[in-house]
Protein backbone atom coordinates (compact mmCIF):
# COMPACT_ATOMS: atom_id res chain seq x y z
CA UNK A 1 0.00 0.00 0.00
CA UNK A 2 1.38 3.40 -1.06
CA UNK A 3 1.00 5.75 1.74
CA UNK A 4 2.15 9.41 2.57
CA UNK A 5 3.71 9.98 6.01
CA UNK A 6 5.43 12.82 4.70
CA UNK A 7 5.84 15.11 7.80
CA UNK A 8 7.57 17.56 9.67
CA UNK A 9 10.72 16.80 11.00
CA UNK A 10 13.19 18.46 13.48
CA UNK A 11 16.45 17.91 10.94
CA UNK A 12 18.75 17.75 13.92
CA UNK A 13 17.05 15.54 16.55
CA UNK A 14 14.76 13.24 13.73
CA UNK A 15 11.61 14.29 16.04
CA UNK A 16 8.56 13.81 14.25
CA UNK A 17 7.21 17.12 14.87
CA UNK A 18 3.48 16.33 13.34
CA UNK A 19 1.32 13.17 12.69
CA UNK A 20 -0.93 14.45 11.27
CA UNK A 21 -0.58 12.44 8.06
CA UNK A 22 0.54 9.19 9.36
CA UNK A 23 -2.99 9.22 11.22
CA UNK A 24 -4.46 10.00 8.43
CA UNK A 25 -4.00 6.10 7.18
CA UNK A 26 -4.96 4.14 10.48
CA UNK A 27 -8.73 3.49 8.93
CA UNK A 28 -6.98 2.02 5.74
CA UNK A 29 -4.50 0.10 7.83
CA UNK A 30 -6.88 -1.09 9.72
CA UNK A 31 -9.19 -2.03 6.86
CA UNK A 32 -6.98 -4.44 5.77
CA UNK A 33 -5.77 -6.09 9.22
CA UNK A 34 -6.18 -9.54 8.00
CA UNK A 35 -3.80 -8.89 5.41
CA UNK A 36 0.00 -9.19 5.05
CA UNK A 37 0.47 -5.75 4.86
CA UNK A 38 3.83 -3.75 3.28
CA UNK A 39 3.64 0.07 3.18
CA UNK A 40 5.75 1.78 0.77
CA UNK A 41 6.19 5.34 1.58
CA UNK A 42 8.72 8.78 1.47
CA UNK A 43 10.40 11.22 3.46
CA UNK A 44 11.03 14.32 1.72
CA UNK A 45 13.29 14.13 -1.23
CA UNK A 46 17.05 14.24 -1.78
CA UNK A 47 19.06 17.15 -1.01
CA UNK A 48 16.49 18.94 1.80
CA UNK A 49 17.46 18.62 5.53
CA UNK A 50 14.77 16.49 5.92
CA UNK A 51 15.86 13.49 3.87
CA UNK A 52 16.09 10.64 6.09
CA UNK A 53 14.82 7.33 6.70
CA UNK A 54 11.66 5.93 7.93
CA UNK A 55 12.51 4.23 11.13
CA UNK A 56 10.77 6.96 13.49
CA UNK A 57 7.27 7.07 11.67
CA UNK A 58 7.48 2.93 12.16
CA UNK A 59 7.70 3.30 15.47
CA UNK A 60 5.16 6.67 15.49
CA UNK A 61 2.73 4.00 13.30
CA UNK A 62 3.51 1.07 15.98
CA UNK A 63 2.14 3.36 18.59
CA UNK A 64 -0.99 4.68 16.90
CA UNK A 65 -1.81 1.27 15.65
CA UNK A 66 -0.99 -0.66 19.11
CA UNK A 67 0.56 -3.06 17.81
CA UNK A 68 3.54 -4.00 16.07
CA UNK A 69 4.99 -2.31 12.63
CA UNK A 70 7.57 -3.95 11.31
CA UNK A 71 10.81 -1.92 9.71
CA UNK A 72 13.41 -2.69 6.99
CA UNK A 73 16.21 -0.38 5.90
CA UNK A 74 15.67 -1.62 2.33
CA UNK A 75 12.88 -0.89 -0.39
CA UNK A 76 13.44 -3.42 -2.95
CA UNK A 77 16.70 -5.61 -2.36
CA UNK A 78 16.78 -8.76 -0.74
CA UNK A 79 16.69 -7.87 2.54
CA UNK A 80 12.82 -6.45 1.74
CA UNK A 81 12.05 -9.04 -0.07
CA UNK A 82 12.68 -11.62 2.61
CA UNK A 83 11.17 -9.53 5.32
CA UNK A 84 8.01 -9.26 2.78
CA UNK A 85 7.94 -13.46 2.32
CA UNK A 86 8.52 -13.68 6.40
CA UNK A 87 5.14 -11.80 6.86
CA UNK A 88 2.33 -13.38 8.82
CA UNK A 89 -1.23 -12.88 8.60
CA UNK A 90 -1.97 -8.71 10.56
CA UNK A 91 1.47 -8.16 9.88
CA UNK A 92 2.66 -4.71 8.83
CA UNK A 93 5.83 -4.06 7.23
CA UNK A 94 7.11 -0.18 6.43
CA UNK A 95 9.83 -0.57 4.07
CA UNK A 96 12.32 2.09 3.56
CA UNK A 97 12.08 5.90 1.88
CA UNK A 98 11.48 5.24 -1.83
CA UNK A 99 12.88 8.16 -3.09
CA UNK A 100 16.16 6.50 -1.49
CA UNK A 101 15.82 4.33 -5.05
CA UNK A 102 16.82 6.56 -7.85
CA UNK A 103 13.74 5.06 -9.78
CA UNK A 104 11.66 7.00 -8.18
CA UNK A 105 12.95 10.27 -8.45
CA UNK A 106 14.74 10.40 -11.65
CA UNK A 107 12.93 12.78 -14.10
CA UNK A 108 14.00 10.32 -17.38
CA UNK A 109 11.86 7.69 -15.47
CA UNK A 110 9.01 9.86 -14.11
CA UNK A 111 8.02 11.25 -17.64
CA UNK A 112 7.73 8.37 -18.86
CA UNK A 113 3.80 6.50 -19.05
CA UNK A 114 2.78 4.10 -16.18
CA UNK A 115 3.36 1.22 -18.62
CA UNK A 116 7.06 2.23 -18.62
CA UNK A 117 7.21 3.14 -15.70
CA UNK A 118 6.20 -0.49 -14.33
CA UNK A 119 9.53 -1.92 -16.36
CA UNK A 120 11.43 -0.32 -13.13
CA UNK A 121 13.38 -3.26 -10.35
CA UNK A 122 11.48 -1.32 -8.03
CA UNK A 123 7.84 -2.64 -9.35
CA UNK A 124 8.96 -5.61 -11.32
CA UNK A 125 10.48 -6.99 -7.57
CA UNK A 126 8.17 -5.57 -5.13
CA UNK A 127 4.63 -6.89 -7.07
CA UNK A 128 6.35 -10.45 -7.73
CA UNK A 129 5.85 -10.91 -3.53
CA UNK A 130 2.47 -9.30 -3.32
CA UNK A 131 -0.86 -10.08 -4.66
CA UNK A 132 -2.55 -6.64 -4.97
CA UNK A 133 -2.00 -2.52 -4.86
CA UNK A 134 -3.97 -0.16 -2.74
CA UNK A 135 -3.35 3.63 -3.24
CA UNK A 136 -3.92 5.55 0.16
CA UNK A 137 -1.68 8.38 -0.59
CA UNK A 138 -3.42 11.65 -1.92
CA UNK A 139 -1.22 13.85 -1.46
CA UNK A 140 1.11 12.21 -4.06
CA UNK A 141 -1.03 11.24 -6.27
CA UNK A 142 -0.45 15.12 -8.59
CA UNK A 143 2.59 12.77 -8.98
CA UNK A 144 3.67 10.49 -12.18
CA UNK A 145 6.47 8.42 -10.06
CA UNK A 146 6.30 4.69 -10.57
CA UNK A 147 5.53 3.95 -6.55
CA UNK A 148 2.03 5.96 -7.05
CA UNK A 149 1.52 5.35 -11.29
CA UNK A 150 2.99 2.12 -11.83
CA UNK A 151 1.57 -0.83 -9.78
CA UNK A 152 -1.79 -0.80 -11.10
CA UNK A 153 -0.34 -1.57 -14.48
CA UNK A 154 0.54 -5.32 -13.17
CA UNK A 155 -1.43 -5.77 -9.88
CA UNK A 156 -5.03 -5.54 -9.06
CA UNK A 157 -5.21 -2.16 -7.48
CA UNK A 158 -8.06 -0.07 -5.38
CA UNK A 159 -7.73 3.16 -3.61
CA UNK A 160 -8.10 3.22 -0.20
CA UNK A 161 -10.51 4.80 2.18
CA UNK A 162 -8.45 8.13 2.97
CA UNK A 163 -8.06 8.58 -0.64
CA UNK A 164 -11.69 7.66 -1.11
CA UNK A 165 -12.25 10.73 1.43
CA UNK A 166 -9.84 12.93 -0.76
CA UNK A 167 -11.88 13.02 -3.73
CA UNK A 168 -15.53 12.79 -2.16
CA UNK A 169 -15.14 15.67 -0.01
CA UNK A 170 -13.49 18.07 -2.69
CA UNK A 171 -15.79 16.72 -5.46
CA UNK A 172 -18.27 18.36 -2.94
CA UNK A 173 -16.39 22.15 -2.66
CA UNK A 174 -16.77 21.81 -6.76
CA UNK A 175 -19.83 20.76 -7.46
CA UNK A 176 -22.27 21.84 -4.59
CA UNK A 177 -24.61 24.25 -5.40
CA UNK A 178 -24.41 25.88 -2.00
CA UNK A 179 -22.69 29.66 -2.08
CA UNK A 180 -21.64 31.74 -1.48
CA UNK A 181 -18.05 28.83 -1.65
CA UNK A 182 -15.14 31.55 -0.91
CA UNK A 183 -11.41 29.89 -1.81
CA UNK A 184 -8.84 31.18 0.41
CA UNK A 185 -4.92 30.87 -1.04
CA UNK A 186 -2.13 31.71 1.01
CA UNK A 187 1.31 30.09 1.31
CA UNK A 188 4.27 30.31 -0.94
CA UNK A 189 2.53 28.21 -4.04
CA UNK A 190 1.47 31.60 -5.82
CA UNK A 191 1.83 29.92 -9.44
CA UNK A 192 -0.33 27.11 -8.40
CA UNK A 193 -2.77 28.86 -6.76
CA UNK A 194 -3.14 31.70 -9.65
CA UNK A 195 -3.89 28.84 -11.51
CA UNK A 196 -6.44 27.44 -9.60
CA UNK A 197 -7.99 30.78 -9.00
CA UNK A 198 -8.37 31.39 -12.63
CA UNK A 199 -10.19 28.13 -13.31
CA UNK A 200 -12.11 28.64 -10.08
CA UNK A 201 -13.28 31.99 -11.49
CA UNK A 202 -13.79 31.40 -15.17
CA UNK A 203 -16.24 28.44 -14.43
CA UNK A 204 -18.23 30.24 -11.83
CA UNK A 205 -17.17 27.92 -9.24
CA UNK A 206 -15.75 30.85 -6.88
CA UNK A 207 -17.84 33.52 -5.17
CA UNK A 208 -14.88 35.00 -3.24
CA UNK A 209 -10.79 34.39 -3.30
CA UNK A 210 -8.92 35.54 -0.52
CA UNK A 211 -5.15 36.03 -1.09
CA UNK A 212 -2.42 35.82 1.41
CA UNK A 213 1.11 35.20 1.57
CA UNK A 214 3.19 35.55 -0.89
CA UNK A 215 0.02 34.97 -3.23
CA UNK A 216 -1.30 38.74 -1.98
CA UNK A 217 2.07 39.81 -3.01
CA UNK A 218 1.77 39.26 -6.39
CA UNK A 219 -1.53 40.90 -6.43
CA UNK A 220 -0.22 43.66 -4.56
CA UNK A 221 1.79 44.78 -7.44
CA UNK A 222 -0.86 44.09 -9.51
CA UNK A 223 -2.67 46.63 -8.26
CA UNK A 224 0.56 48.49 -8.21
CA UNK A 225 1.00 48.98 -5.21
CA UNK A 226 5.26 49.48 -3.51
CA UNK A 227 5.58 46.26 -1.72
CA UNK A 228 9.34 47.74 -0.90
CA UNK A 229 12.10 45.98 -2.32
CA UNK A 230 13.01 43.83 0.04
CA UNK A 231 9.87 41.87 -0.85
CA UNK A 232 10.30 42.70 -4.63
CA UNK A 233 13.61 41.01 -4.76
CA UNK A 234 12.38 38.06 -2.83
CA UNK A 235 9.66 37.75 -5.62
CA UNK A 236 12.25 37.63 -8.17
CA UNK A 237 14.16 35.23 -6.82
CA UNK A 238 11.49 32.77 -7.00
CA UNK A 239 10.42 34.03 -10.59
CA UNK A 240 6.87 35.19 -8.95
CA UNK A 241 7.37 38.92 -10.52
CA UNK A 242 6.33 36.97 -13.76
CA UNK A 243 2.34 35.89 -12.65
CA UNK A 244 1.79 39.72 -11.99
CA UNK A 245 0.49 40.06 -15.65
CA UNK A 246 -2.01 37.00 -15.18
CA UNK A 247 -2.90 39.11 -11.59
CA UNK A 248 -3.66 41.88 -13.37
CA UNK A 249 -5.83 40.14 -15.93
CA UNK A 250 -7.54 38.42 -13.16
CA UNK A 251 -8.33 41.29 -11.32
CA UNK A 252 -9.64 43.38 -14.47
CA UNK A 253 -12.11 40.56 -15.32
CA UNK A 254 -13.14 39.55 -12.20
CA UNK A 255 -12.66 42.08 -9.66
CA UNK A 256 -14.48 42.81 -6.38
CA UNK A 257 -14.46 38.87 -6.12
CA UNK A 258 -10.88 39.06 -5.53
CA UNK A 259 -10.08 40.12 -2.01
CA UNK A 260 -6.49 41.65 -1.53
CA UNK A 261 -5.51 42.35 2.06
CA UNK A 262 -5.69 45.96 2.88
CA UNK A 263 -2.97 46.14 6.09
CA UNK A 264 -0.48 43.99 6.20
CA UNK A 265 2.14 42.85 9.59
CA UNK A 266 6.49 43.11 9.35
CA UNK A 267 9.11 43.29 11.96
CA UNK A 268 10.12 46.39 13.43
CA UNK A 269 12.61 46.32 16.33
CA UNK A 270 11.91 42.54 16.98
CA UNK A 271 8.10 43.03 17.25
CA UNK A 272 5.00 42.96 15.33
CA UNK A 273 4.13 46.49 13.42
CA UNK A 274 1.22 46.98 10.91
CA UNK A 275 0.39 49.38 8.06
CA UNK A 276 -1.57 50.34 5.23
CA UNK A 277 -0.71 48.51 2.04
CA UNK A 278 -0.68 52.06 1.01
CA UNK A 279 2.06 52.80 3.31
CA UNK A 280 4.32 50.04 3.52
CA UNK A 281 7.84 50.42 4.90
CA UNK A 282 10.57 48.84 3.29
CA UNK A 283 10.51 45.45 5.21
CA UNK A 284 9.60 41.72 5.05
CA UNK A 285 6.14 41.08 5.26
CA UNK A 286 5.12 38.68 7.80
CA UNK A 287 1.44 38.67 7.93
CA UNK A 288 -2.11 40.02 6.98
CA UNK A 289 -3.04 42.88 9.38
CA UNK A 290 -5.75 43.22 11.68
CA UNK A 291 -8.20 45.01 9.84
CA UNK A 292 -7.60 42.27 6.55
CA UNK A 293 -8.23 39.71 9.29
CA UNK A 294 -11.37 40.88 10.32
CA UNK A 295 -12.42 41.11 6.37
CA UNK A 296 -11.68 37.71 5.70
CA UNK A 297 -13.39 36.95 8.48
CA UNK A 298 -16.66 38.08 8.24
CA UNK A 299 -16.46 36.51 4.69
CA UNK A 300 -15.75 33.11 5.96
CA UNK A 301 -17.77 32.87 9.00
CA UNK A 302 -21.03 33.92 6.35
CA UNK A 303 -19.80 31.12 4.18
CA UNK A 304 -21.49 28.35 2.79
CA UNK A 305 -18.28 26.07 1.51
CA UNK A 306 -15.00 27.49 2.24
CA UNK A 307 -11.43 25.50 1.19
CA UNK A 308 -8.61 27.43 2.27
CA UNK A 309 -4.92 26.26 1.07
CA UNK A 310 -1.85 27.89 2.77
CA UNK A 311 -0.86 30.29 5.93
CA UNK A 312 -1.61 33.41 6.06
CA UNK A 313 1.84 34.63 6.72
CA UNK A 314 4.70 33.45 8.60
CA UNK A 315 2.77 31.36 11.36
CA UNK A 316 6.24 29.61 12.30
CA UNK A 317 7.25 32.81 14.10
CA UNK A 318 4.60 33.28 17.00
CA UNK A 319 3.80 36.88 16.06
CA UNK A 320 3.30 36.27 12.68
CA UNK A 321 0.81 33.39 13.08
CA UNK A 322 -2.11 35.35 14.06
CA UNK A 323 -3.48 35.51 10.54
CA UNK A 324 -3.66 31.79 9.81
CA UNK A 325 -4.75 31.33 13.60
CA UNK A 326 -7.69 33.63 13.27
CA UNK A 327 -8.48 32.81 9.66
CA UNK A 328 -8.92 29.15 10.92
CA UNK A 329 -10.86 30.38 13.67
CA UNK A 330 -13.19 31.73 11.53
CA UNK A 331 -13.90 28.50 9.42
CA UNK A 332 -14.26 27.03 13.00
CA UNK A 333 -17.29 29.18 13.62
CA UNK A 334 -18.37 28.93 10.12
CA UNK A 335 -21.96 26.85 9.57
CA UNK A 336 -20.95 25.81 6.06
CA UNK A 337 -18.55 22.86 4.73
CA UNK A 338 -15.23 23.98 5.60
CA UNK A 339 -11.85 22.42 4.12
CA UNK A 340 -8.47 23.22 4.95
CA UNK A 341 -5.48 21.49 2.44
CA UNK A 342 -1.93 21.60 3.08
CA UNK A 343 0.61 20.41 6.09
CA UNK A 344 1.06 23.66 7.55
CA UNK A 345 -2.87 24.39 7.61
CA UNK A 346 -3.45 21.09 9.21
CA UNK A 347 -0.47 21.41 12.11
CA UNK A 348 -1.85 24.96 13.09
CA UNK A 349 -4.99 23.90 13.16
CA UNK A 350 -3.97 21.09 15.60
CA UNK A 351 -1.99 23.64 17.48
CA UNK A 352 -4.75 25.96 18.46
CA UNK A 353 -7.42 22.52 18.95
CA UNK A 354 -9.91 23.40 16.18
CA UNK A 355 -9.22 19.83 13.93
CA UNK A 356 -12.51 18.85 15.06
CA UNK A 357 -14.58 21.90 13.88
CA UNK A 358 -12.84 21.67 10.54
CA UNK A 359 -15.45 19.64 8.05
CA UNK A 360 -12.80 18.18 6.41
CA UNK A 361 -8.74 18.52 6.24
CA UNK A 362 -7.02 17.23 3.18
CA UNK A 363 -3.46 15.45 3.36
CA UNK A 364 -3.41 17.45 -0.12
CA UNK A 365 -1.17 20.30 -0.63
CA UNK A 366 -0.30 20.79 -4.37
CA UNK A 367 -2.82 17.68 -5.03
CA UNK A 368 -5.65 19.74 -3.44
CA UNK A 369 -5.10 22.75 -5.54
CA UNK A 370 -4.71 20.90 -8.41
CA UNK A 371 -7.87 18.74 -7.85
CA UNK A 372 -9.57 21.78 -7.87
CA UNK A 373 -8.64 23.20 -10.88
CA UNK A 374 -9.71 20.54 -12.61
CA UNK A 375 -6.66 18.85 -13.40
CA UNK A 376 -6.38 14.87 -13.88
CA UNK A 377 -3.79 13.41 -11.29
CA UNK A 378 -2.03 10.45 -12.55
CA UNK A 379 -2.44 8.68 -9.10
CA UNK A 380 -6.09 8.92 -9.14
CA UNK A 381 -6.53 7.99 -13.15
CA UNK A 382 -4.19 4.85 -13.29
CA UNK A 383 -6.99 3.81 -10.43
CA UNK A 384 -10.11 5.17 -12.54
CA UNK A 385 -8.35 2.77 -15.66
CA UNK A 386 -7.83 -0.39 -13.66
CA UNK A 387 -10.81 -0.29 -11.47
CA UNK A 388 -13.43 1.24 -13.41
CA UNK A 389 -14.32 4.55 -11.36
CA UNK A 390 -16.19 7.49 -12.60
């Protein structure tokens, strides 16, 4: 069973800092507790801090489950494979990080189709010791990589119940007739999210789109507004100065239905400070001010549906959390369907104890936003192909 436990990790102790998404898959797990069960998931990918093996979300699993998980520091070499043809009846067995294998991550293997990609050791060993493919892992599936595309091309394959969830839930923020359905995008995915705004919009889906982060940037100079260049150059140097053009189109066309904060929070003398977005100093911003807070607010709270995707600002630095904290809060008192995508969205959430008035929280970062727009991910269509699904 492919599954994502991809979480947050403290790089220099190994601490699992969130489970948020190894819970995620205890209903799947223990779905299938009669089974001889192997998981195949990741950890990050090369080169990040983060990169490291899967021996502490075994033992994170072990304890959620109560009972025994099983851990080998091999994906697809013998030592898996015998651990695999050792496994009893309710056994569990995490192999190793796939994107240790180079299979998995190299781009000449990854654009290639599923029925290429199923020519790789990694699937040609693994689905000679196992009798059938369950994908549980949503928040990879935006991905073509043969552990998420390629199974179902030689194994009898099904998705599991928390992918199940995945697409229910946001088939519902698409095609419910409720409104108003307000979209809030924050975070640092502001190519993505322009993206999904624009096919959001265009198809009528959207009543309202709230921008934060680094996503309000971009339509901060849209409206041409001096977001001082300390911000400026931080745009350029990850190529965002490019999407203000599509901003600008998108607020021409569709105006008051995009909702650009109106304060916004920096640091000043190590605290918080606020201004106008009329009369921004030259320094980082950090956050959505007060008065943009209580904007958003109101719009959520009088929501029908509301997905939000990304922080507000930069919630890992106390001050700077409020946005996302309050934003969330909203949704929380919200009477609507309420979804919130993303790791950081979800761990906040936890944080401040409002999981359980959230309708629905997506493993989905990039999958979620994509979803939305419309797009097909590979994980989910290999499934629709071998199993039939509408």
């Amino acid at each position: 069973m492919r599954i994502d436990i991809n979480s947050p990790i403290e790089p220099s102790t190994g601490t699992i800092l969130d489970d948020t998404r190894i819970r995620s898959h205890i209903a799947t797990i223990e779905e299938l507790s009669e089974s001889k069960l192997v998981l195949l998931a990741h950890q990050s990918r090369p080169g990040l801090e983060d990169f490291t093996t899967l021996e502490a979300h075994s033992h994170r699993l072990a304890e959620l489950l109560g009972r025994e998980v099983r851990y080998v520091d091999d994906v697809f070499g013998r030592a898996a494979r015998e651990e695999i043809f050792r496994l009893r009846r309710g056994e569990v067995l995490m192999l190793e990080n796939v994107r240790f294998c180079s299979e998995e991550v190299a781009e000449e293997v990854k654009s290639k189709p599923p029925e290429i990609q199923a020519t790789t050791n990694l699937v040609r060993k693994l689905s000679s010791y196992v009798e059938a493919y369950v994908n549980d892992a949503f928040a990879v599936a935006h991905r073509s990589q043969p552990s998420v595309v390629a199974f179902p091309m030689v194994l009898p394959s099904y998705a599991g119940k928390l992918l199940e969830r995945e697409v229910e839930n946001l088939t519902k923020v698409l095609k419910s007739n409720d409104k108003p359905k307000v979209f809030s995008f924050g975070g640092a995915k502001a190519k993505d999210s322009l993206k999904v705004m624009e096919k959001l919009l265009s198809k009528g889906i959207a009543d309202v789109v709230l921008t934060s982060g680094m996503v309000a940037n971009v339509f901060l100079l849209a409206q041409g507004k001096d977001i001082g260049e300390v911000n400026l150059r931080a745009m350029k140097e990850k190529g965002f100065d490019s999407l203000v053009e599509k901003a600008k189109k998108l607020l021409e066309k569709y105006g008051e239905k995009i909702q650009v904060p109106i304060d916004l929070a920096f640091k000043r003398d190590g605290s918080r400070a606020e201004a106008s977005v009329d009369e921004m100093p030259n320094l980082m911003i950090m956050d959505i001010g007060i008065d943009t807070i209580a904007r958003y607010s109101n719009i959520i709270e009088n929501a029908a549906i509301v997905a939000a995707n990304g922080p507000a600002g930069v919630f890992e630095i106390k001050e700077f959390a409020l946005g996302s904290q309050e934003l969330l809060k909203a949704m929380s008192r919200c009477r609507g369907f309420t979804v919130i995508g993303g790791g950081h969205l979800a761990a906040i959430a936890a944080k401040q104890g409002l999981r359980e008035k959230i309708s629905f929280i997506s493993t989905g970062g990039k999958a979620m936003l994509l979803f939305l727009a419309g797009e097909k991910l590979p994980g989910i269509e290999v499934l629709r192909e071998a199993r039939g699904y509408d």
